[in-house]
Protein backbone atom coordinates (compact mmCIF):
# COMPACT_ATOMS: atom_id res chain seq x y z
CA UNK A 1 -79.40 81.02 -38.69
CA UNK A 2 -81.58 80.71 -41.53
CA UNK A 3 -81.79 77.17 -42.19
CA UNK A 4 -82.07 76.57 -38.65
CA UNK A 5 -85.57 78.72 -38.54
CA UNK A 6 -86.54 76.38 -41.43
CA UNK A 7 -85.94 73.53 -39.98
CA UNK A 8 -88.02 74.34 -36.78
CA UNK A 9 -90.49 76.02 -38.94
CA UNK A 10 -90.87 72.40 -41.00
CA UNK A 11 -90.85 70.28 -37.39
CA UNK A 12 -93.45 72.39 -36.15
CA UNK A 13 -95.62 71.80 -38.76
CA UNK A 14 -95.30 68.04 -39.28
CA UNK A 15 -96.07 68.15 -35.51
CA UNK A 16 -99.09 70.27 -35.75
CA UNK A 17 -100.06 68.86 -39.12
CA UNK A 18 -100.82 65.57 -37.54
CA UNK A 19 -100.38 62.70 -39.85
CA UNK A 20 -100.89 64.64 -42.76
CA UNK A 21 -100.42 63.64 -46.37
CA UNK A 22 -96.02 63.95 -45.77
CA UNK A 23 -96.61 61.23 -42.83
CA UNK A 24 -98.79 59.07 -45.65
CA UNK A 25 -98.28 55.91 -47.67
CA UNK A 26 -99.90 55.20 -50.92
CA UNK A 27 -101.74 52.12 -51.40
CA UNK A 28 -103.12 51.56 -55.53
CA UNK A 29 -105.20 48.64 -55.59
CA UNK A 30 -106.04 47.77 -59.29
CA UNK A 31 -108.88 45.18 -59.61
CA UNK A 32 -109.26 43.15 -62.43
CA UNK A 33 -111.69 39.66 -63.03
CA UNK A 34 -109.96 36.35 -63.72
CA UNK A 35 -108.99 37.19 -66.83
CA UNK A 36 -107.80 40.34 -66.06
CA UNK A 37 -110.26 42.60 -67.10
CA UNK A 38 -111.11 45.96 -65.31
CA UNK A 39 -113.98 46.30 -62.63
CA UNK A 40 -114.93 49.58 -62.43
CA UNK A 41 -117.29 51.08 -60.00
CA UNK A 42 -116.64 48.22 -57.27
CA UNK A 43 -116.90 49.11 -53.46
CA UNK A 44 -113.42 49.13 -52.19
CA UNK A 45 -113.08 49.30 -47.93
CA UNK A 46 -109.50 49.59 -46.65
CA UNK A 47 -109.77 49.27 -42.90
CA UNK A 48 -106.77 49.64 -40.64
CA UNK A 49 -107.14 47.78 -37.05
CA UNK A 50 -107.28 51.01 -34.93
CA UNK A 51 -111.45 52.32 -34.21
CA UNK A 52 -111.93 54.99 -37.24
CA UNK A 53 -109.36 53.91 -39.57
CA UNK A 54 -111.52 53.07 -42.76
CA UNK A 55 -110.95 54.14 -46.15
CA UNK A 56 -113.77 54.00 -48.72
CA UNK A 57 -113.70 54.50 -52.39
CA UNK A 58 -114.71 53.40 -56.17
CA UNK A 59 -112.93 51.92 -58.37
CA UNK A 60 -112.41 53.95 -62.11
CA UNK A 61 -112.65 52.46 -65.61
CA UNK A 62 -109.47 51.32 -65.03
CA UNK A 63 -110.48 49.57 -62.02
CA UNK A 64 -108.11 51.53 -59.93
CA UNK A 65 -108.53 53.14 -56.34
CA UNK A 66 -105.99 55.38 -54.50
CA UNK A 67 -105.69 55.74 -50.90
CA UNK A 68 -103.42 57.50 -48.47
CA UNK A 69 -102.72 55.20 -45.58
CA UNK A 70 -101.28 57.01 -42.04
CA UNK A 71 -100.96 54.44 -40.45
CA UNK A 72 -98.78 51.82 -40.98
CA UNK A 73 -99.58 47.73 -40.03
CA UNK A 74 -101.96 45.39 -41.34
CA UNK A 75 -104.87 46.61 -42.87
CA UNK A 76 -108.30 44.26 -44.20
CA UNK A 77 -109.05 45.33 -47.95
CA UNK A 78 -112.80 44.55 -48.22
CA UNK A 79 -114.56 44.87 -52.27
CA UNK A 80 -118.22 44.48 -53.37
CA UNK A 81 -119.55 44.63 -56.72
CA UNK A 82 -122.92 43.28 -57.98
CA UNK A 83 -122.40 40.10 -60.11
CA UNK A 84 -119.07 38.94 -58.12
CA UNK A 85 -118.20 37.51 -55.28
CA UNK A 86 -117.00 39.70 -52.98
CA UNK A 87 -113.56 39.72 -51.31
CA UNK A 88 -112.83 40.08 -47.69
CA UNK A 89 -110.32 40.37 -45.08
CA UNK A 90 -107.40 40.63 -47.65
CA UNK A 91 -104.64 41.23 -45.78
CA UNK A 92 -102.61 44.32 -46.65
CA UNK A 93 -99.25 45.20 -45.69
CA UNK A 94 -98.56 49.34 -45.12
CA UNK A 95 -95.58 50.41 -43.89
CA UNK A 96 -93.11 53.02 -45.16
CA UNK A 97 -92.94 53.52 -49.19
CA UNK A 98 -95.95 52.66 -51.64
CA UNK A 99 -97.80 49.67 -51.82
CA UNK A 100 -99.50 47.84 -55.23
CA UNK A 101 -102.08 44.96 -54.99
CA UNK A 102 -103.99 43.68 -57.63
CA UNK A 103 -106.93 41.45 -56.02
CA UNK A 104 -109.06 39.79 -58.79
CA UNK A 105 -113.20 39.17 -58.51
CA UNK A 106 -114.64 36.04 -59.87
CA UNK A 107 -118.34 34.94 -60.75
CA UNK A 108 -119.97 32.55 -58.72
CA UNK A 109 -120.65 30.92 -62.38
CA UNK A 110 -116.94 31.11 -62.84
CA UNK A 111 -115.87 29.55 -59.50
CA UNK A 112 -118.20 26.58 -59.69
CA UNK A 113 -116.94 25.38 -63.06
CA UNK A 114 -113.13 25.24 -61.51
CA UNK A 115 -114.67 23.30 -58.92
CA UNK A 116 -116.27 20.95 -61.25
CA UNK A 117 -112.87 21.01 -63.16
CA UNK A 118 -111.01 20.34 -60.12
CA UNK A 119 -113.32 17.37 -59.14
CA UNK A 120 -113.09 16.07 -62.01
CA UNK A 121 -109.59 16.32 -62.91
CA UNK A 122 -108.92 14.10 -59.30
CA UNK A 123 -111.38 11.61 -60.27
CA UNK A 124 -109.13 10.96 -63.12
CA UNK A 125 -106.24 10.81 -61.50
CA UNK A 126 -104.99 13.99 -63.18
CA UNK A 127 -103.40 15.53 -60.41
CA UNK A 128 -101.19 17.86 -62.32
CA UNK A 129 -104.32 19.57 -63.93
CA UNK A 130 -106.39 19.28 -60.39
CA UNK A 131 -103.15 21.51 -59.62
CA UNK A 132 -103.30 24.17 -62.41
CA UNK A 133 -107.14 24.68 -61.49
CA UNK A 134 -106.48 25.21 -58.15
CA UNK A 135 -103.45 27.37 -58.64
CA UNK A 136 -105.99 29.79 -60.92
CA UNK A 137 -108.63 29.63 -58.12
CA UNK A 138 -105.96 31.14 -55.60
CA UNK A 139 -104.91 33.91 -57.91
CA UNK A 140 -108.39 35.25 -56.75
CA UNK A 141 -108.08 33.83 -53.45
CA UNK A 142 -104.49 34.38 -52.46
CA UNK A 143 -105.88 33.88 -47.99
CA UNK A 144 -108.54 31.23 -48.67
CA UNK A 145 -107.01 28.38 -46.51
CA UNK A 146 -109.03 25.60 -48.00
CA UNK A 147 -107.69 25.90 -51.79
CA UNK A 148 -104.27 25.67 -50.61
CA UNK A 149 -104.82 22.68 -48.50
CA UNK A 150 -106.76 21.57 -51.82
CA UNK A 151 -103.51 22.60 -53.64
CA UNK A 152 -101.13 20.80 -51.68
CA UNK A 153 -103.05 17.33 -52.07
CA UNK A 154 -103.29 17.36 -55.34
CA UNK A 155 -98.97 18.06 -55.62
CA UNK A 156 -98.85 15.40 -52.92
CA UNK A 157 -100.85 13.01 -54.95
CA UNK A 158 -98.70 13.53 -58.03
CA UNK A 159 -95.69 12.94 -55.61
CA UNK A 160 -94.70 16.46 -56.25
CA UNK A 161 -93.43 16.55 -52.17
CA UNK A 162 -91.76 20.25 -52.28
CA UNK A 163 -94.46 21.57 -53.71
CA UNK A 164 -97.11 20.24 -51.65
CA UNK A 165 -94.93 21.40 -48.74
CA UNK A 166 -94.88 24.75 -49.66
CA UNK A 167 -98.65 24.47 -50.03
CA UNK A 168 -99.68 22.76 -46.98
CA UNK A 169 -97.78 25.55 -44.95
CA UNK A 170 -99.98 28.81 -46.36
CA UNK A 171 -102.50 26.79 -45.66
CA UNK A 172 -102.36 26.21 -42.31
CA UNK A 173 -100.54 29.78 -42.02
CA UNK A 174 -103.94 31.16 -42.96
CA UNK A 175 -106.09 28.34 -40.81
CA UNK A 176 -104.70 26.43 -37.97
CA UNK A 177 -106.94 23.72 -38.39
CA UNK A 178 -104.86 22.21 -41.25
CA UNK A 179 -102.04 21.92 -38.78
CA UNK A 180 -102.25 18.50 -38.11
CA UNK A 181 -102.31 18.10 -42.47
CA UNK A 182 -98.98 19.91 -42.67
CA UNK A 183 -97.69 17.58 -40.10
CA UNK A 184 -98.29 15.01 -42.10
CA UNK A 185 -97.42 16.38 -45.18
CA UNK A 186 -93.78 17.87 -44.15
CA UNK A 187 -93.13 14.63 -42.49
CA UNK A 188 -93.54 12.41 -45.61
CA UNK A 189 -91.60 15.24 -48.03
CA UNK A 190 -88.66 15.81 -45.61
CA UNK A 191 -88.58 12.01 -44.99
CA UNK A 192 -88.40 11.67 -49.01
CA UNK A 193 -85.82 14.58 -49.03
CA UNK A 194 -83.55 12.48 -46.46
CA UNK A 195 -83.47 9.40 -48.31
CA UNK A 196 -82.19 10.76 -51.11
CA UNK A 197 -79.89 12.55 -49.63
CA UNK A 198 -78.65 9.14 -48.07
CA UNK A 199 -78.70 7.59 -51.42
CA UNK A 200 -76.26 10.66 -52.30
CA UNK A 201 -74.01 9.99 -49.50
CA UNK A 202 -74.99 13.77 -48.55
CA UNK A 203 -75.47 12.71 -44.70
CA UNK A 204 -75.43 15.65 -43.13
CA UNK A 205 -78.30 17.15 -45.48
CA UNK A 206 -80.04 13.51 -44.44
CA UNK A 207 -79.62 14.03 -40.86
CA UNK A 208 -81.23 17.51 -41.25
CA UNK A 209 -83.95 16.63 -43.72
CA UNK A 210 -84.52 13.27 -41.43
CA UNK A 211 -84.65 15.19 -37.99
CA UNK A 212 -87.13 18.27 -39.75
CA UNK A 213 -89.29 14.79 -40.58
CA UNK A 214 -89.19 13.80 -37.04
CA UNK A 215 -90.51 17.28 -35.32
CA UNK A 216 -93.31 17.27 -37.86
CA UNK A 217 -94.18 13.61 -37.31
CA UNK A 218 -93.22 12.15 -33.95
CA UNK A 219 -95.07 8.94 -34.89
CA UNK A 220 -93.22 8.32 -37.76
CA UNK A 221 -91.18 5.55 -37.51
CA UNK A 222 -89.21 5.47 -41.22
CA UNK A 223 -87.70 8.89 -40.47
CA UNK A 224 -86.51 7.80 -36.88
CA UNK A 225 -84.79 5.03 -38.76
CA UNK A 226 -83.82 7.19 -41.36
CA UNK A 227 -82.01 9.66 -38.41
CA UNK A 228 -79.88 6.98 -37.20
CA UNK A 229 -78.46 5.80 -40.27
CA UNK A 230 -77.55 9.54 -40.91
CA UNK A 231 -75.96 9.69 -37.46
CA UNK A 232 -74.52 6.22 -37.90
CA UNK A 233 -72.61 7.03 -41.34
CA UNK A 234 -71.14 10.30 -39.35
CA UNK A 235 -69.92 8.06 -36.93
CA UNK A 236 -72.29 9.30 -34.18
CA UNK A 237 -73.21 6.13 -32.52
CA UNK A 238 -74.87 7.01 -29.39
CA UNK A 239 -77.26 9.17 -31.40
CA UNK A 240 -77.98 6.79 -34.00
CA UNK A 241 -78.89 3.97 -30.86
CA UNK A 242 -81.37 6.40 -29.31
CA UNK A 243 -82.91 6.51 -32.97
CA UNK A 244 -83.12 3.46 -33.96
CA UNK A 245 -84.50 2.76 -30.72
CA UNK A 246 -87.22 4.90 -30.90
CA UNK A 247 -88.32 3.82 -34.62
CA UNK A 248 -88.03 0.10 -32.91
CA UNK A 249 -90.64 1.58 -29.87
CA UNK A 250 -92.81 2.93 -32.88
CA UNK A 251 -93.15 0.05 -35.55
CA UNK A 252 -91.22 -2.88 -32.90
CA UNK A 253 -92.33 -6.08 -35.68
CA UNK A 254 -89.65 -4.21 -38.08
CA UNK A 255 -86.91 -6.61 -38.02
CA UNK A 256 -84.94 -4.54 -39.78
CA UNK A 257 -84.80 -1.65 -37.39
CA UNK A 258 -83.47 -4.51 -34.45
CA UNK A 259 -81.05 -5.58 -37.02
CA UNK A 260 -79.74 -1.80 -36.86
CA UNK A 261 -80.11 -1.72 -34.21
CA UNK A 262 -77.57 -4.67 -33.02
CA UNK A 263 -75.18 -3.31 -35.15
CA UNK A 264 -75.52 -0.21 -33.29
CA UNK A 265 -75.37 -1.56 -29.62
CA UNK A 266 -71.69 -3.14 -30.51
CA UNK A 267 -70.54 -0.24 -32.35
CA UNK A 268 -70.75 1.56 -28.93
CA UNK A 269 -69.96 -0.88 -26.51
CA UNK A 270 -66.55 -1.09 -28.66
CA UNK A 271 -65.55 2.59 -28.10
């Protein structure tokens, strides 16, 4: 039939064709400074991780650049231009329908006064605007490990815990080495998150926020106490012993912890 001889006729040719421009997914990368401005005529590398797969081209006045991408996966978007610093090993995304980034360039001028900002800003205690400089330095930098670890001190410092938890793990998402930071970091918040939750009477929500505390922080005694009084106001006193016990093995002067931890020893000898 005739649509049959179509179809064949349409197979054949996306076979032969290859990965031709039907198989292809658009990528428009529009680059801008940090204020949004157009770059045109920057040196713009989209690289794909198999041997070959580079795509070069130049931005236009509107400081756009089209590519077709074939392959899907991550690809490294690498751009130069004289006067900026350049950006590379930007992580992009391809897979089946069209893709828009918008990577920004900044001076070396420009950078070094948000530094300077930044510094300053922390020397004053002024966490919140340490913050809102480094959250502008990351709109250029969206991979750079370092300004989110930056980031999530300065929310930690203003006791802004969710935040800074949400920080701290990009940060060591794009660097491992500030693993041992977010440790530290989701510890404290989810420690913070399960005493209110106890204040709230919300126990189960303690017990998870307290035991999410614990696998960050084994060393962390408060949240090991903080576990057992979730278990113990569920009634789960076997659990709440082996808690207690360990926040006793970790911080053993805290009388309080041995008071629960009396309490606890009766509670299930009597059952």
């Amino acid at each position: 039939m005739i649509w049959k001889k179509y179809l064949g006729s349409l197979l054949l040719a996306l076979l032969l064709g290859g990965p031709g421009s039907l198989l292809a997914t658009k990528v428009k990368i529009r680059i801008t400074d940090h204020e949004g401005q157009a770059i045109a005529g920057a040196e713009t590398r989209l690289v794909g991780s198999q041997p070959g797969e580079e795509l070069f081209g130049l931005s236009s006045d509107v400081g756009e650049v089209e590519f077709e991408v074939t392959l899907p996966g991550t690809h490294k978007l690498m751009i130069r231009k004289p006067g900026f610093l350049p950006l590379v090993s930007s992580d992009v995304q391809v897979g089946d329908t069209a893709v828009s980034v918008e990577p920004r360039l900044v001076t070396k001028t420009v950078l070094d006064k948000w530094a300077k900002d930044a510094e300053e800003a922390v020397k004053k205690k002024k966490y919140k605007e340490a913050a809102e400089v480094y959250r502008q330095v990351l709109v250029c930098f969206p991979q750079d490990a370092g300004f989110w670890a930056n980031l999530a001190t300065s929310y930690r410092m203003d006791n802004d815990m969710d935040k800074a938890m949400e920080a701290i793990e990009k940060a060591a998402r794009y660097d491992p080495q500030f693993q041992g930071l977010e440790k530290e970091i989701v510890g404290i918040a989810t420690h913070e998150a399960g005493k209110r939750y106890l204040a709230q009477k919300e126990f189960s929500k303690a017990l998870a926020s307290f035991s999410r505390s614990v696998k960050a922080d084994p060393t962390y005694a408060p949240a090991f106490y903080g576990l057992a009084l979730s278990y113990a106001n569920q009634g789960m006193y076997p659990q709440a012993l082996e808690s207690v016990q360990k926040a006793i093995e970790l911080a053993p002067n805290e009388s309080q912890y041995k008071s629960i931890e009396e309490k606890l020893k009766q509670a299930v000898g009597s059952k």
